[in-house]
Protein backbone atom coordinates (compact mmCIF):
# COMPACT_ATOMS: atom_id res chain seq x y z
CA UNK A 1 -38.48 30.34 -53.92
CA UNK A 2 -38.55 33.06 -51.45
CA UNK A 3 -38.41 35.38 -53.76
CA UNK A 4 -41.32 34.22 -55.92
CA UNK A 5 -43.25 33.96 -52.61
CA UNK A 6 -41.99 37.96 -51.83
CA UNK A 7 -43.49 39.04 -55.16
CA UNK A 8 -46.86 37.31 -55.00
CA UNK A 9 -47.18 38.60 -51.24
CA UNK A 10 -46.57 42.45 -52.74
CA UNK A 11 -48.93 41.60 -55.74
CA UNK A 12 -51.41 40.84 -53.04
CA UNK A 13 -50.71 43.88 -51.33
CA UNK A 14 -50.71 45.94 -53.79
CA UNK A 15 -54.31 45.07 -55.41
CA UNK A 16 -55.38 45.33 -51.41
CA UNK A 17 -53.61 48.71 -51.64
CA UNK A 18 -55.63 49.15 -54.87
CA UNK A 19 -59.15 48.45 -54.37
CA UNK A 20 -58.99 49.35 -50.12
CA UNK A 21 -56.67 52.72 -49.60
CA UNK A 22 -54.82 51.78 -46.40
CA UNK A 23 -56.40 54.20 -44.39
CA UNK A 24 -56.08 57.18 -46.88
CA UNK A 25 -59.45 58.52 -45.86
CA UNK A 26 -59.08 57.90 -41.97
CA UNK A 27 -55.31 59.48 -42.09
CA UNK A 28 -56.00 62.77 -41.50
CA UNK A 29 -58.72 62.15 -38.29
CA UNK A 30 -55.91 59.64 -36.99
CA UNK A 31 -53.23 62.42 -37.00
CA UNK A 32 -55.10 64.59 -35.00
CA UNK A 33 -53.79 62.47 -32.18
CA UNK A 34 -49.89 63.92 -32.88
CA UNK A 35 -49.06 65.80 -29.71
CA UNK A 36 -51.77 64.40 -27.29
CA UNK A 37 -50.43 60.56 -27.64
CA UNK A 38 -49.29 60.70 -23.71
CA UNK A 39 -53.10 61.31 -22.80
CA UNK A 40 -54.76 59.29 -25.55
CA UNK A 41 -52.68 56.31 -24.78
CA UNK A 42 -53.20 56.01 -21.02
CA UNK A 43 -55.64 52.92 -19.98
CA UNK A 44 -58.23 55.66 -18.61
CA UNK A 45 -58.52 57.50 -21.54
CA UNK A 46 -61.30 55.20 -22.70
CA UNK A 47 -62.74 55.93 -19.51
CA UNK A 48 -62.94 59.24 -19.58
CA UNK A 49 -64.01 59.15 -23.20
CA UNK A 50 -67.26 57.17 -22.52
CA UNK A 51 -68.23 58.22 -19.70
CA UNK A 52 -68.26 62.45 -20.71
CA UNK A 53 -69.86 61.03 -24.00
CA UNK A 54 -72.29 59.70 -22.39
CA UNK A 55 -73.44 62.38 -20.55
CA UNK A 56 -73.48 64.63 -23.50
CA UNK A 57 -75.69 61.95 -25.02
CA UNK A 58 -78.18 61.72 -22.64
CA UNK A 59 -78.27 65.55 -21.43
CA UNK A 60 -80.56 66.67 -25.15
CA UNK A 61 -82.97 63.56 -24.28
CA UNK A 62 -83.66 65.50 -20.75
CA UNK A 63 -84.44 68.24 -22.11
CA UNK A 64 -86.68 66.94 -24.10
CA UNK A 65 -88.43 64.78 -21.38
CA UNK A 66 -88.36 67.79 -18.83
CA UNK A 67 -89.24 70.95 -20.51
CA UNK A 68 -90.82 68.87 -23.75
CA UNK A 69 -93.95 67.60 -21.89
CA UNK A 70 -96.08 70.26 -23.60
CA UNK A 71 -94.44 70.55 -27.15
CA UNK A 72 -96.44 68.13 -28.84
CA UNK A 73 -94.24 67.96 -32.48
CA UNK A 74 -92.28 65.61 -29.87
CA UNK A 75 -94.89 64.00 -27.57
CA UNK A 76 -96.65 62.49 -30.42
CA UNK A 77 -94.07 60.10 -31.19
CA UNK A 78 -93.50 59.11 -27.16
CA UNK A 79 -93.84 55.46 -27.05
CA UNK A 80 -95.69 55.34 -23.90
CA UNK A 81 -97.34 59.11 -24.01
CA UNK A 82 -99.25 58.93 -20.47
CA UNK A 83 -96.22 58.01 -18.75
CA UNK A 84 -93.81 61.75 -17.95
CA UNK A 85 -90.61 62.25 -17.02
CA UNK A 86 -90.36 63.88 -13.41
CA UNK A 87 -87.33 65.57 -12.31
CA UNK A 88 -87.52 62.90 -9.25
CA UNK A 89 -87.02 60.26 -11.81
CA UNK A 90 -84.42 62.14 -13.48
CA UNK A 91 -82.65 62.98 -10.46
CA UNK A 92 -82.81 58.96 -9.28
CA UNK A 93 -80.91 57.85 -12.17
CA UNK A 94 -78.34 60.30 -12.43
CA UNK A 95 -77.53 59.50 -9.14
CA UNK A 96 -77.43 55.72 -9.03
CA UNK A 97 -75.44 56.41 -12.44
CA UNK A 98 -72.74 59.42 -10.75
CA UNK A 99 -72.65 56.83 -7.51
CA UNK A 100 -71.79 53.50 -9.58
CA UNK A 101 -69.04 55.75 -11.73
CA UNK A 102 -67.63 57.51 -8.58
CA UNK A 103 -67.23 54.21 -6.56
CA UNK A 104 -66.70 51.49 -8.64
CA UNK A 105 -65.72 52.94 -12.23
CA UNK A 106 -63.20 55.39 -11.10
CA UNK A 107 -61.38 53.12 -8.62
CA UNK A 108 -61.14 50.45 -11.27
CA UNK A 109 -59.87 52.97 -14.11
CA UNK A 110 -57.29 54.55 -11.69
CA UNK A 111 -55.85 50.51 -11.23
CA UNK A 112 -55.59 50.32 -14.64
CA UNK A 113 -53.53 53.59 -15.18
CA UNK A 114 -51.22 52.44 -12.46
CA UNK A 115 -51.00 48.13 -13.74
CA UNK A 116 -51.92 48.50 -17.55
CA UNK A 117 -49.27 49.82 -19.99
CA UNK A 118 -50.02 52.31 -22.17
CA UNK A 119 -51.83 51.55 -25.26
CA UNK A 120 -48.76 51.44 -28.26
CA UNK A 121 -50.27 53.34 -31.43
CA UNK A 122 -49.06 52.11 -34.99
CA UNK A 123 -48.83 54.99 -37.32
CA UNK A 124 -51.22 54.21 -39.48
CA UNK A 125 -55.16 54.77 -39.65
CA UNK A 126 -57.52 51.69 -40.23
CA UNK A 127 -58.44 51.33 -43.74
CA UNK A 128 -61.87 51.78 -44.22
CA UNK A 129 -63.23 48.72 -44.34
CA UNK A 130 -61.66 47.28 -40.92
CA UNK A 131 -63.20 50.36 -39.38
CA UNK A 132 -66.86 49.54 -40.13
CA UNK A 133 -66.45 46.19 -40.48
CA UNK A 134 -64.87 45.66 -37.44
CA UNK A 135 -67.69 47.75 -35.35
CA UNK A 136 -70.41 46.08 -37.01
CA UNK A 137 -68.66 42.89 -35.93
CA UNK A 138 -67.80 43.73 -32.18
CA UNK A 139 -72.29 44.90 -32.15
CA UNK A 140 -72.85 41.30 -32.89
CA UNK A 141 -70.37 40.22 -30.27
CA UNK A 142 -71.74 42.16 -27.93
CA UNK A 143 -75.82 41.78 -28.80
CA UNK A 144 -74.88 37.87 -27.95
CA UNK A 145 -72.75 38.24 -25.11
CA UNK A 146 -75.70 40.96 -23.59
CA UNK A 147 -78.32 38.13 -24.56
CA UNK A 148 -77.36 35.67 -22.57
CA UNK A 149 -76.42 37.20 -19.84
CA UNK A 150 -79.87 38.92 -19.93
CA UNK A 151 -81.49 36.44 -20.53
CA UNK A 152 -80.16 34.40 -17.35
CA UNK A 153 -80.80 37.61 -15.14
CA UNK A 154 -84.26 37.07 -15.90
CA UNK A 155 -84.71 33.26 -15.53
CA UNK A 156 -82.58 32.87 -12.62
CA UNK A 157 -84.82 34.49 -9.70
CA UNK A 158 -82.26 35.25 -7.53
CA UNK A 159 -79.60 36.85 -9.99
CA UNK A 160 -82.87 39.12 -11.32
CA UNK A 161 -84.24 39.65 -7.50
CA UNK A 162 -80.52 41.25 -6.85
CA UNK A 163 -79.28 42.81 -10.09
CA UNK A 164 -80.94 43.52 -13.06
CA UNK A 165 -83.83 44.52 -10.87
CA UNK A 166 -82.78 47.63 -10.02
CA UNK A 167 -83.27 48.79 -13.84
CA UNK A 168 -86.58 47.52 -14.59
CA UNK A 169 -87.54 49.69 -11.40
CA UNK A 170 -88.35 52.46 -14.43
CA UNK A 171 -91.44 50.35 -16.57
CA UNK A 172 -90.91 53.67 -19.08
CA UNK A 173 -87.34 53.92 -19.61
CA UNK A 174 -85.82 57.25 -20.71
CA UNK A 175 -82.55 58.30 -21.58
CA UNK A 176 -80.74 58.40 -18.22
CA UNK A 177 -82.40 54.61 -17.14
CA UNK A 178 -80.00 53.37 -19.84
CA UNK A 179 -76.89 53.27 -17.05
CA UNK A 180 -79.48 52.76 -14.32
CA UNK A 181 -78.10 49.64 -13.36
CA UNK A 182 -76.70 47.65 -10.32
CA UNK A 183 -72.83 47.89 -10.50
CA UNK A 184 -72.31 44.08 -11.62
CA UNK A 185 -74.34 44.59 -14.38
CA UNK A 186 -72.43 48.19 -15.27
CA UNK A 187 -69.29 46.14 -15.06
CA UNK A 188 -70.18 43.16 -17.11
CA UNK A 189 -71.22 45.88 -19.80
CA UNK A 190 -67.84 47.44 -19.82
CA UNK A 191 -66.43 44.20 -20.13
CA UNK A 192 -68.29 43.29 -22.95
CA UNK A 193 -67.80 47.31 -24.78
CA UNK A 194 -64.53 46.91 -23.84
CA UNK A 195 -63.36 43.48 -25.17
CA UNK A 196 -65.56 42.70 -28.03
CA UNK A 197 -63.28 44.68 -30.28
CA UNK A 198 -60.30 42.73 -29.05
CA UNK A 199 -61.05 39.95 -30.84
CA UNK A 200 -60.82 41.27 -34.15
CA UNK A 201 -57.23 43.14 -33.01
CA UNK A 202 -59.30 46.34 -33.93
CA UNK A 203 -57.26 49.91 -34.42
CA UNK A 204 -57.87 51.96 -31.51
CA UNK A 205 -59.65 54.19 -33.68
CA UNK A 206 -61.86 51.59 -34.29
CA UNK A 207 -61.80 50.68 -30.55
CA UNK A 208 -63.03 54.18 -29.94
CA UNK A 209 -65.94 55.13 -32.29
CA UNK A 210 -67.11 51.56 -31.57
CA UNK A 211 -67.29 52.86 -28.05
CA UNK A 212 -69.00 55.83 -29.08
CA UNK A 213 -71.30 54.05 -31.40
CA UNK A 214 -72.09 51.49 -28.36
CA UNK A 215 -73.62 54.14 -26.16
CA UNK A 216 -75.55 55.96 -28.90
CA UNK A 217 -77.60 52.54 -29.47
CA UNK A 218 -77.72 51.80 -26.14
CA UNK A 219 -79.65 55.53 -24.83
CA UNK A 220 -81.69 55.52 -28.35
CA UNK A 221 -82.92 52.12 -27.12
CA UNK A 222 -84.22 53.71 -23.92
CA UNK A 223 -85.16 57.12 -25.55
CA UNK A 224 -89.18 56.20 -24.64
CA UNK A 225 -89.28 57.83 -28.73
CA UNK A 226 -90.03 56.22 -31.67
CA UNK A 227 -88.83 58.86 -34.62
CA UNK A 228 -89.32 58.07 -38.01
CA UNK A 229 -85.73 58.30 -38.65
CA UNK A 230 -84.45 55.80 -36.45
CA UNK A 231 -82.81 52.83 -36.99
CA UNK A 232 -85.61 50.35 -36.78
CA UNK A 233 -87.37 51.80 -39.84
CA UNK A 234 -84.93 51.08 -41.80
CA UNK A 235 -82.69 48.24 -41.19
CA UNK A 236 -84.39 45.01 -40.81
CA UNK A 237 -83.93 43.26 -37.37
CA UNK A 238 -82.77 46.17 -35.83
CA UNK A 239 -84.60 46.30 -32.14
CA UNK A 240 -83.89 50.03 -31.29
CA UNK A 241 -86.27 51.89 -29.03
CA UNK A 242 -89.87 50.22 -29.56
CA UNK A 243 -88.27 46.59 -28.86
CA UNK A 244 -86.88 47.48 -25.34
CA UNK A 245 -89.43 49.94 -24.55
CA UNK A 246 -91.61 46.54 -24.62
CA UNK A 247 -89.25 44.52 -22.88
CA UNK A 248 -89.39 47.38 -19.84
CA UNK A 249 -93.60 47.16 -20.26
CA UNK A 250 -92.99 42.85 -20.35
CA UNK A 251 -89.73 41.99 -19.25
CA UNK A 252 -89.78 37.99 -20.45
CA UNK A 253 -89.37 39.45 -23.85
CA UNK A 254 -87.28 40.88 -26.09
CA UNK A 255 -83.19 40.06 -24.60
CA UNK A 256 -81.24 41.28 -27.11
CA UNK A 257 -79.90 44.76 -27.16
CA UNK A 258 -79.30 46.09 -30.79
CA UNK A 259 -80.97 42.88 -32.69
CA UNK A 260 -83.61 40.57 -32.92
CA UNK A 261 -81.74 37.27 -34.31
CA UNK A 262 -81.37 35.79 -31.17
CA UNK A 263 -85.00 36.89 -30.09
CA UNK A 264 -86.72 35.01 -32.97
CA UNK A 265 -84.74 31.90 -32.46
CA UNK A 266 -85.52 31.87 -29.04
CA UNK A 267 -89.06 32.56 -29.14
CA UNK A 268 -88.63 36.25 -27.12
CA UNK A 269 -89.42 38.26 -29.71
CA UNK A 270 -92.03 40.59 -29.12
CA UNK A 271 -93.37 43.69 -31.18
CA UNK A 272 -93.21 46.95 -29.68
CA UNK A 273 -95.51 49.88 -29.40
CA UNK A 274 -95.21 52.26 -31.99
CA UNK A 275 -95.09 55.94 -31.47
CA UNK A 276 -97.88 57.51 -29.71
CA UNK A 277 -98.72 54.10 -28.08
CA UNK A 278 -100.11 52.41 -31.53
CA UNK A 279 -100.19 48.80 -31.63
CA UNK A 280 -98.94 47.63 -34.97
CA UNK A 281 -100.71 44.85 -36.62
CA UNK A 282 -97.66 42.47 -35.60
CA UNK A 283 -97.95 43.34 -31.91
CA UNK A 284 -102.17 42.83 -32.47
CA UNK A 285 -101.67 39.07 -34.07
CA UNK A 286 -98.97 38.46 -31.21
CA UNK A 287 -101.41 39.21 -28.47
CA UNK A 288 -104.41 37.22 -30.33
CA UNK A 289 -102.14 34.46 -30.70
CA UNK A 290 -100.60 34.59 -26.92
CA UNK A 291 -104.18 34.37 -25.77
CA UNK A 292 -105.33 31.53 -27.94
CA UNK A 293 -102.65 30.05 -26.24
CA UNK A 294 -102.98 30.67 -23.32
CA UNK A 295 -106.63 29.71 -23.84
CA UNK A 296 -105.81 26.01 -25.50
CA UNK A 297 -103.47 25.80 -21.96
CA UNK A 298 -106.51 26.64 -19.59
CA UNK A 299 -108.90 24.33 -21.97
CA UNK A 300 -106.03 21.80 -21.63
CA UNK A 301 -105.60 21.90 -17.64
CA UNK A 302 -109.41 21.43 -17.28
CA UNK A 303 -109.28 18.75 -19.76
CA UNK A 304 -107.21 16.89 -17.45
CA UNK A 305 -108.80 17.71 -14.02
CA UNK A 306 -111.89 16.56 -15.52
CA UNK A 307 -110.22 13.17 -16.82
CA UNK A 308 -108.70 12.68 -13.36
CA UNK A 309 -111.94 13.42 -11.52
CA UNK A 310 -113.18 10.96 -13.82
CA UNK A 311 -110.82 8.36 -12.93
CA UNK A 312 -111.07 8.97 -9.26
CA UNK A 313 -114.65 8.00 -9.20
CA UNK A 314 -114.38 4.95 -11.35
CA UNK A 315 -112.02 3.71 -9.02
CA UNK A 316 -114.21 4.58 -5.67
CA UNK A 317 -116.70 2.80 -7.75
């Protein structure tokens, strides 16, 4: 029996093998780790990894904000065109950002080298499929896990008052606001960046580019740019950098970070501004619609003063 059981179980694995290379492609970008395993396993690698990346992410978009003002091939697809990027600004958020890495980042990445064991690397590279599948999978664990913990930083007065706050100080984001945050909410994102791959048991190649691919859609969502080639153009209910440009401009909308799903079910979607401030025709109906709305509600209220007024007198009567 155990042997019939053996030979189905390598029939399996072999038509896997067959139609999904285990990690034939990825092999050769995986074995560029040989040599460097007693950095690349240490708990602060990841750290270190994200954090540098970041920077190098966001450095391009300054340049463009500071020194771009003039080229207009770029300004004419700024979301928000009368709004610039001062060096003030700039020099804000790369502050708050250097200050929340330097004192609460750092400290907590140096406990980890010390308390967490090192990372144990099989020798194998993902197969293809876990890789993407696996960071598509961890962007829709984290779009949720962001949504409703936005989404109560915004309804709860207090929580917004004292955290999130601090990033909607910027009402046009640009690339550096994207980490401009109040060190509960930087943590809760790492958390989230950090664990959502976890629950798939993702390779730590995975674990990385997802990490990488994490902070590329989280600055391009902040850009203040709408560029024909981003995401949003082409992948249906992708937010990108139009849907939380408009959440900065009206900050009960738009929750999610990456997609709308949980935006539309909710009823905080909102369309954003397209590039050089157009207002699409969706964005046009939503604001005719939010004022007939809000219209029907004023009609209503004076409706029912007029009613009780009404009453009043018939009883003084």
């Amino acid at each position: 029996m155990e042997t019939v059981l053996e030979k189905i179980k390598d029939s399996q694995k072999n038509a896997s093998d067959k139609f999904q290379p285990s990690g034939l492609l990825l092999q050769p970008l995986w074995d560029l780790r040989i040599g460097y395993e007693w950095y690349l396993t240490s708990p602060i690698f990841p750290v270190i990894l994200s954090v540098t990346f970041y920077f190098c992410v966001t450095f391009p978009w300054t340049i463009f904000d500071i020194y771009g003002q003039d080229w207009k091939w770029i300004q004419k697809f700024k979301i928000q065109p009368t709004k610039s990027v001062t060096w003030p600004l700039v020099k804000q958020a790369v502050w708050v950002t250097f200050w929340n890495h330097m004192i609460f980042i750092l400290p907590i990445s140096v406990a980890q080298w010390i308390w967490q064991p090192a990372t144990d690397f099989p020798s194998e590279a993902p197969t293809v499929w876990e890789f993407f599948w696996h960071q598509y999978a961890s962007l829709m664990i984290f779009d949720f896990e962001y949504f409703v913990w936005h989404s109560v930083h915004h309804k709860i007065r207090p929580l917004y008052r004292w955290v999130h706050s601090i990033h909607h100080q910027y009402h046009s984001p640009f690339s550096w606001v994207t980490q401009y945050l109040h060190p509960w909410e930087l943590i809760s994102v790492g958390v989230f960046t950090t664990t959502s791959p976890w629950i798939f048991k993702a390779h730590p190649l995975t674990w990385w580019s997802f990490m990488l691919v994490s902070i590329i859609v989280s600055v391009e969502a902040h850009i203040g740019y709408d560029f024909w080639f981003m995401p949003h153009h082409w992948f249906y209910g992708w937010g990108g950098s139009i849907k939380h440009d408009m959440h900065h401009q009206r900050p009960l909308t738009n929750f999610a970070p990456f997609y709308t799903h949980w935006d539309w079910v909710f009823g905080t979607n909102c369309p954003g501004l397209l590039a050089g401030g157009e207002k699409s025709t969706f964005l046009m109906d939503y604001d005719k619609k939010r004022r007939e709305k809000r219209f029907e509600k004023v009609k209503a209220k004076e409706a029912f003063l007029l009613d009780e007024k009404a009453l009043h007198h018939k009883r003084l009567d």
